[in-house]
Protein backbone atom coordinates (compact mmCIF):
# COMPACT_ATOMS: atom_id res chain seq x y z
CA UNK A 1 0.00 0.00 0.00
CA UNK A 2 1.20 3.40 -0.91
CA UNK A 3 0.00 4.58 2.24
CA UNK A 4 -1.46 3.72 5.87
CA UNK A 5 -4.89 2.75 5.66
CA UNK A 6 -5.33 4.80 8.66
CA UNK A 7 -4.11 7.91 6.65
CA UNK A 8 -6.23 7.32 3.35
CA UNK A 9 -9.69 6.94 5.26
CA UNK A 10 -9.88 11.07 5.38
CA UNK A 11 -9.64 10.79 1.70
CA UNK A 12 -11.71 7.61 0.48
CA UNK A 13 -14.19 5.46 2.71
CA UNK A 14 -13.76 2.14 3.63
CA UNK A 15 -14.06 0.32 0.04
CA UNK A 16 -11.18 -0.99 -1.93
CA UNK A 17 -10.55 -0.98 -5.25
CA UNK A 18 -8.90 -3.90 -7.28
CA UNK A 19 -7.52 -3.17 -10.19
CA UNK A 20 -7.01 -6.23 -12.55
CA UNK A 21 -4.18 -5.48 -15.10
CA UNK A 22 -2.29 -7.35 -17.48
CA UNK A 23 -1.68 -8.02 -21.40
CA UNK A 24 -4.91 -9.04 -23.37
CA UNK A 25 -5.48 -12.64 -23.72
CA UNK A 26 -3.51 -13.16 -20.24
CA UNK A 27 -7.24 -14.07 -18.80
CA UNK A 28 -8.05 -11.29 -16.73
CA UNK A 29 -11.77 -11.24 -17.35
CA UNK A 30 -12.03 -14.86 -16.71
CA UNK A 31 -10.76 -15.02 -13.38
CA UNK A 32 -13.08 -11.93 -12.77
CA UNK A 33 -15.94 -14.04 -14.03
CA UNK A 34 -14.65 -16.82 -12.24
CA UNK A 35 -14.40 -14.76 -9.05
CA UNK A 36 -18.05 -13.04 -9.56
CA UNK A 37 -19.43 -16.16 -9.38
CA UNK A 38 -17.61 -17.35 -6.54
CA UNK A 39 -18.77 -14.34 -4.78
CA UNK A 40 -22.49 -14.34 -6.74
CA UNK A 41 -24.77 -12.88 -3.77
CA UNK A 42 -21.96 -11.40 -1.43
CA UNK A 43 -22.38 -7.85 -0.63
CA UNK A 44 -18.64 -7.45 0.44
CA UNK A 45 -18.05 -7.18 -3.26
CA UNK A 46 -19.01 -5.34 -6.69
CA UNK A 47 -17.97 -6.27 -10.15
CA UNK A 48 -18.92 -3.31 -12.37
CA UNK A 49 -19.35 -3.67 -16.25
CA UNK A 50 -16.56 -1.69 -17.67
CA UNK A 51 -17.69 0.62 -20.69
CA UNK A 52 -16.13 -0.09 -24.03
CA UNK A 53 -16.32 1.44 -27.85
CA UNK A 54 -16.20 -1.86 -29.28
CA UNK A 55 -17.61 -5.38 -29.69
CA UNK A 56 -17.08 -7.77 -26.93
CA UNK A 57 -16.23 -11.42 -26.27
CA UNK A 58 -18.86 -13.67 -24.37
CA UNK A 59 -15.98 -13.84 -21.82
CA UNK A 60 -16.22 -9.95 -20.79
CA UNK A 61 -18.96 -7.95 -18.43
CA UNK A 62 -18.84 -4.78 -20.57
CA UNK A 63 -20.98 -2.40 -21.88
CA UNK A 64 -20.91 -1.55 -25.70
CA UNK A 65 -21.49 2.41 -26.55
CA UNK A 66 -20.45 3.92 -29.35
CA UNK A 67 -17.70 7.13 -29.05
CA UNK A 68 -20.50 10.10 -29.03
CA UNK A 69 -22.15 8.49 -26.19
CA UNK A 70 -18.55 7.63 -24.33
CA UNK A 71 -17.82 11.39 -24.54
CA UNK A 72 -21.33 12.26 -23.39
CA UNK A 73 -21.01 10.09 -19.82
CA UNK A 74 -17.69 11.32 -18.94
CA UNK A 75 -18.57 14.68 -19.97
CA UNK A 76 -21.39 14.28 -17.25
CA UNK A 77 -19.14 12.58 -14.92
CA UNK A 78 -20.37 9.58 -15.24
CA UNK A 79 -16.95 7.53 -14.80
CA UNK A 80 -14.54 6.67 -12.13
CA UNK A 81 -12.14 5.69 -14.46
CA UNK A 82 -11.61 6.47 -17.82
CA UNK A 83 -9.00 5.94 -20.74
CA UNK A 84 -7.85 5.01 -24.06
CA UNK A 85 -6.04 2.35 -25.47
CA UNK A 86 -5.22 0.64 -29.01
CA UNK A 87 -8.03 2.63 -30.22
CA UNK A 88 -10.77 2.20 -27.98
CA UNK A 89 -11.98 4.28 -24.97
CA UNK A 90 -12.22 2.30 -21.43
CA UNK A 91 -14.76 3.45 -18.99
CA UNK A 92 -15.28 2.18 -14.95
CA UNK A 93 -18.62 3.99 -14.44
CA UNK A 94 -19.01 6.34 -11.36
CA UNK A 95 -21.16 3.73 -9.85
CA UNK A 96 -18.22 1.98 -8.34
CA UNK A 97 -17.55 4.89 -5.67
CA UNK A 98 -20.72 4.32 -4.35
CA UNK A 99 -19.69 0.32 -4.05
CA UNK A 100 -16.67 2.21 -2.32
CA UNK A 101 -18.11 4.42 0.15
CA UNK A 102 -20.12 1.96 1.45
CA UNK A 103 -16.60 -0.47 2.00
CA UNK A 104 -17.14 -3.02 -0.83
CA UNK A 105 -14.00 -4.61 -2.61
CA UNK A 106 -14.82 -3.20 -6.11
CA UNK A 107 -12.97 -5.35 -8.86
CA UNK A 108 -12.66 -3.92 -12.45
CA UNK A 109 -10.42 -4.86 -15.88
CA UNK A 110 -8.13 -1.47 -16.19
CA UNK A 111 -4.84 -1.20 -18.29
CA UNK A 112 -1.58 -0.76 -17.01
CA UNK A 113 -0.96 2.65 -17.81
CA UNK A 114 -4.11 3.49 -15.50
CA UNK A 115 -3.05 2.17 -12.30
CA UNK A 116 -1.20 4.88 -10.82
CA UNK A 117 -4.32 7.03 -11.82
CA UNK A 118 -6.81 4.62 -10.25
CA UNK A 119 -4.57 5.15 -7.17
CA UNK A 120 -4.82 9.14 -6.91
CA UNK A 121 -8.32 9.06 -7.67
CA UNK A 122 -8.76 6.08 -4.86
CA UNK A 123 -6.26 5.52 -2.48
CA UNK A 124 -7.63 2.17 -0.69
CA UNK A 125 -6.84 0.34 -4.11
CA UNK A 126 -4.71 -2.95 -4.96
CA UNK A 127 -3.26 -3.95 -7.81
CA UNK A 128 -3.36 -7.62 -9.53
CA UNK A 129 -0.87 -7.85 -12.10
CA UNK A 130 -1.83 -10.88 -14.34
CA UNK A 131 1.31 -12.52 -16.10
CA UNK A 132 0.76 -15.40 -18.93
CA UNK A 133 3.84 -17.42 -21.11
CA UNK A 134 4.47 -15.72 -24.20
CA UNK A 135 3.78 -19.04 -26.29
CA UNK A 136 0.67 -19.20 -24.24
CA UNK A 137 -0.21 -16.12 -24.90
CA UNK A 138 0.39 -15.52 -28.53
CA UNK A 139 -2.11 -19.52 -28.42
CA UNK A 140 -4.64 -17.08 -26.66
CA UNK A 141 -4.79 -13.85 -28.94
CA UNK A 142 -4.50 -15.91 -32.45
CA UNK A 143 -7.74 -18.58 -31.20
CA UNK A 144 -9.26 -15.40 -30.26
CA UNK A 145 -9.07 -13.99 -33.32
CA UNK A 146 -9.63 -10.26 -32.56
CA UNK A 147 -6.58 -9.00 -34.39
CA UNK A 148 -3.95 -9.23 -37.66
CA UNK A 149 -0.56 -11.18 -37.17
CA UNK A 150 0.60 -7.54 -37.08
CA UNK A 151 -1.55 -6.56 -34.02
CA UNK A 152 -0.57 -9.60 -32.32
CA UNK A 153 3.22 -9.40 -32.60
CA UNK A 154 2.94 -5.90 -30.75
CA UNK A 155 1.03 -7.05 -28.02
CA UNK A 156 3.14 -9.99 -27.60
CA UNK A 157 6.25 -7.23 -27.60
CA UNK A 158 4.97 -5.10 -25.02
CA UNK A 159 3.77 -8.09 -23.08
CA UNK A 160 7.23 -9.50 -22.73
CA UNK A 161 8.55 -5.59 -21.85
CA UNK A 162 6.46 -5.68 -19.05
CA UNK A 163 6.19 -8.87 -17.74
CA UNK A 164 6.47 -9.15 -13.86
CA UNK A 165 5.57 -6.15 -12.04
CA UNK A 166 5.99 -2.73 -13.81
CA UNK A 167 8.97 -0.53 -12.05
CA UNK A 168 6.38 1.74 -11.41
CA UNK A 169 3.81 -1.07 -9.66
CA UNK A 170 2.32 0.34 -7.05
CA UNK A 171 3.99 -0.91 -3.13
CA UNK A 172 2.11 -3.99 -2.14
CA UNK A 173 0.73 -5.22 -5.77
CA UNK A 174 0.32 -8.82 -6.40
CA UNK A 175 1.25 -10.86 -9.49
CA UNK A 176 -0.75 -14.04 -10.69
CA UNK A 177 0.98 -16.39 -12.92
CA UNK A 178 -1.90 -17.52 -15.23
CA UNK A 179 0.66 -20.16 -17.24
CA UNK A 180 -1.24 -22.92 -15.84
CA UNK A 181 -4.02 -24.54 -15.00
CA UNK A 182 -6.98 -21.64 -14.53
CA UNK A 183 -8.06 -23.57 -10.87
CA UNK A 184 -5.15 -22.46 -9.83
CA UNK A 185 -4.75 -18.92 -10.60
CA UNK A 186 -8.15 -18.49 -9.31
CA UNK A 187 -7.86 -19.60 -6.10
CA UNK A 188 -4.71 -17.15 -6.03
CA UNK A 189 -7.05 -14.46 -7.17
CA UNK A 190 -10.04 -15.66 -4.70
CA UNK A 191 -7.33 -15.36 -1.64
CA UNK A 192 -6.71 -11.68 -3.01
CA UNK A 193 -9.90 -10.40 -2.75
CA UNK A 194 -10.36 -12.16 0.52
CA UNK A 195 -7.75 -10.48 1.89
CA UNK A 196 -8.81 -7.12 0.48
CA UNK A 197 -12.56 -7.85 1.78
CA UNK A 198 -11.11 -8.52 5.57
CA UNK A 199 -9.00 -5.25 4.73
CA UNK A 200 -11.99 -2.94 3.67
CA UNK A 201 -14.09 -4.64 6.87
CA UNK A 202 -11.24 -3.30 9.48
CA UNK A 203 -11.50 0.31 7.88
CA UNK A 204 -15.29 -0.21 8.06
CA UNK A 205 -15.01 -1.10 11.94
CA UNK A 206 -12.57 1.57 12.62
CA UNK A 207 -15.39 3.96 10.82
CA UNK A 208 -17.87 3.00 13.14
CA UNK A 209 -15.67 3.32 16.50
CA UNK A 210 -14.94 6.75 15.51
C-alpha cells in the first residue's frame, strides 16, 4: 500500500478498489468471471461492467457504446475511471464509488498505464498484475481472433517488456501467474480479494468506533 490505511480513510471510505491489469489474452476477465461467481450474492463485493467502444467477447462484463455516447457520460461525470487504449476508450462507471463508500472490494479490468491514476483518484486500491507465457499467450490472442498477425506481434512485444511487475507497480501489488491450470490462478485471485474484503471490513469497523 502506498500509504497507511489509517491515513487514506480522510480521503476515500472504507471500500477498496482492485484493479485487474495485465496483457490481453492473459485471462483477466475470466478469473473476474470466475471470481463473480464465486462471490455471486456477497455484498462485500461489486464487479462493475466496464464501458467499451467496441464489440465484446462472451468472456467480458462490458458495456458496448459507441464514441459520441462515451464522450457524453464522462462529460457528465459519469466515470470513475476512464481511458484510451489501441483505439478504444475504457470506462469504470461512477457507480463503483458508491460500491466504495459503502466499504465493498470493487474489482474492475483497467490497463496498465491506468493504475497509478486509479490510485490518486482512490487511495484504498490494490493492484493484480496478471502474467501469462508468451507461447501461451500468442495460443490465446491468435484462437481469439480479434486481431492481424501484425496486431498480435505488438502485443506480444509489449507483453514480454512488461512482464512481472511494472517498475512503477504500485507498493504492495500482487502478481498471478496464469501459465497454468486456470483452478489455480483463481484460487490465487479468490485469496486476493479475501484479503482485500477482511481489509476494507477493518476500515469499516474503525469507521464505526470513531
Amino acid at each position: 500500500m502506498a500509504r497507511d490505511d489509517e491515513q487514506v480513510e480522510s480521503s476515500a471510505g472504507p471500500g477498496v478498489l482492485v484493479l485487474v491489469a495485465g496483457p490481453s489474452g492473459a485471462g483477466k476477465d475470466t478469473l473476474i468471471g470466475a471470481a463473480r461467481a464465486q462471490f455471486h450474492g456477497d455484498e462485500r463485493f461489486a464487479f462493475p461492467r466496464r464501458v467499451v467502444t467496441r464489440a465484446s467477447d462472451v468472456s467480458e462484463q462490458v458495456r458496448e457504446v459507441s464514441l459520441s455516447v462515451f464522450e457524453d457520460i464522462e462529460v457528465r461525470g459519469g466515470f470513475l475511471l476512464a481511458w484510451w487504449a489501441h483505439g478504444l476508450a475504457y470506462g469504470v462507471p461512477a457507480e463503483a464509488r458508491d460500491h466504495l463508500s459503502d466499504g465493498r472490494v470493487v474489482v474492475v479490468n483497467v490497463s496498465r498505464r491506468i493504475v497509478s491514476t486509479a490510485f490518486a483518484v482512490w487511495p484504498r486500491s490494490h493492484a493484480v498484475y496478471v502474467h501469462v507465457a508468451q507461447d501461451i499467450l500468442q495460443a490465446r490472442l491468435q484462437r481469439r481472433g480479434r486481431e492481424t498477425a501484425e496486431q498480435i506481434g505488438a502485443r506480444l512485444s509489449r507483453a514480454e517488456t512488461a512482464a512481472g511487475l511494472p517498475r512503477d507497480a504500485p507498493e504492495g501489488a500482487t502478481i498471478i501467474d496464469n501459465s497454468g491450470p486456470m483452478a489455480t490462478a483463481t484460487r490465487a485471485f479468490i485469496e486476493v480479494l479475501e484479503a482485500q474484503a477482511d481489509r476494507a471490513q477493518r476500515s469499516m469497523r474503525r469507521k464505526g468506533a470513531a
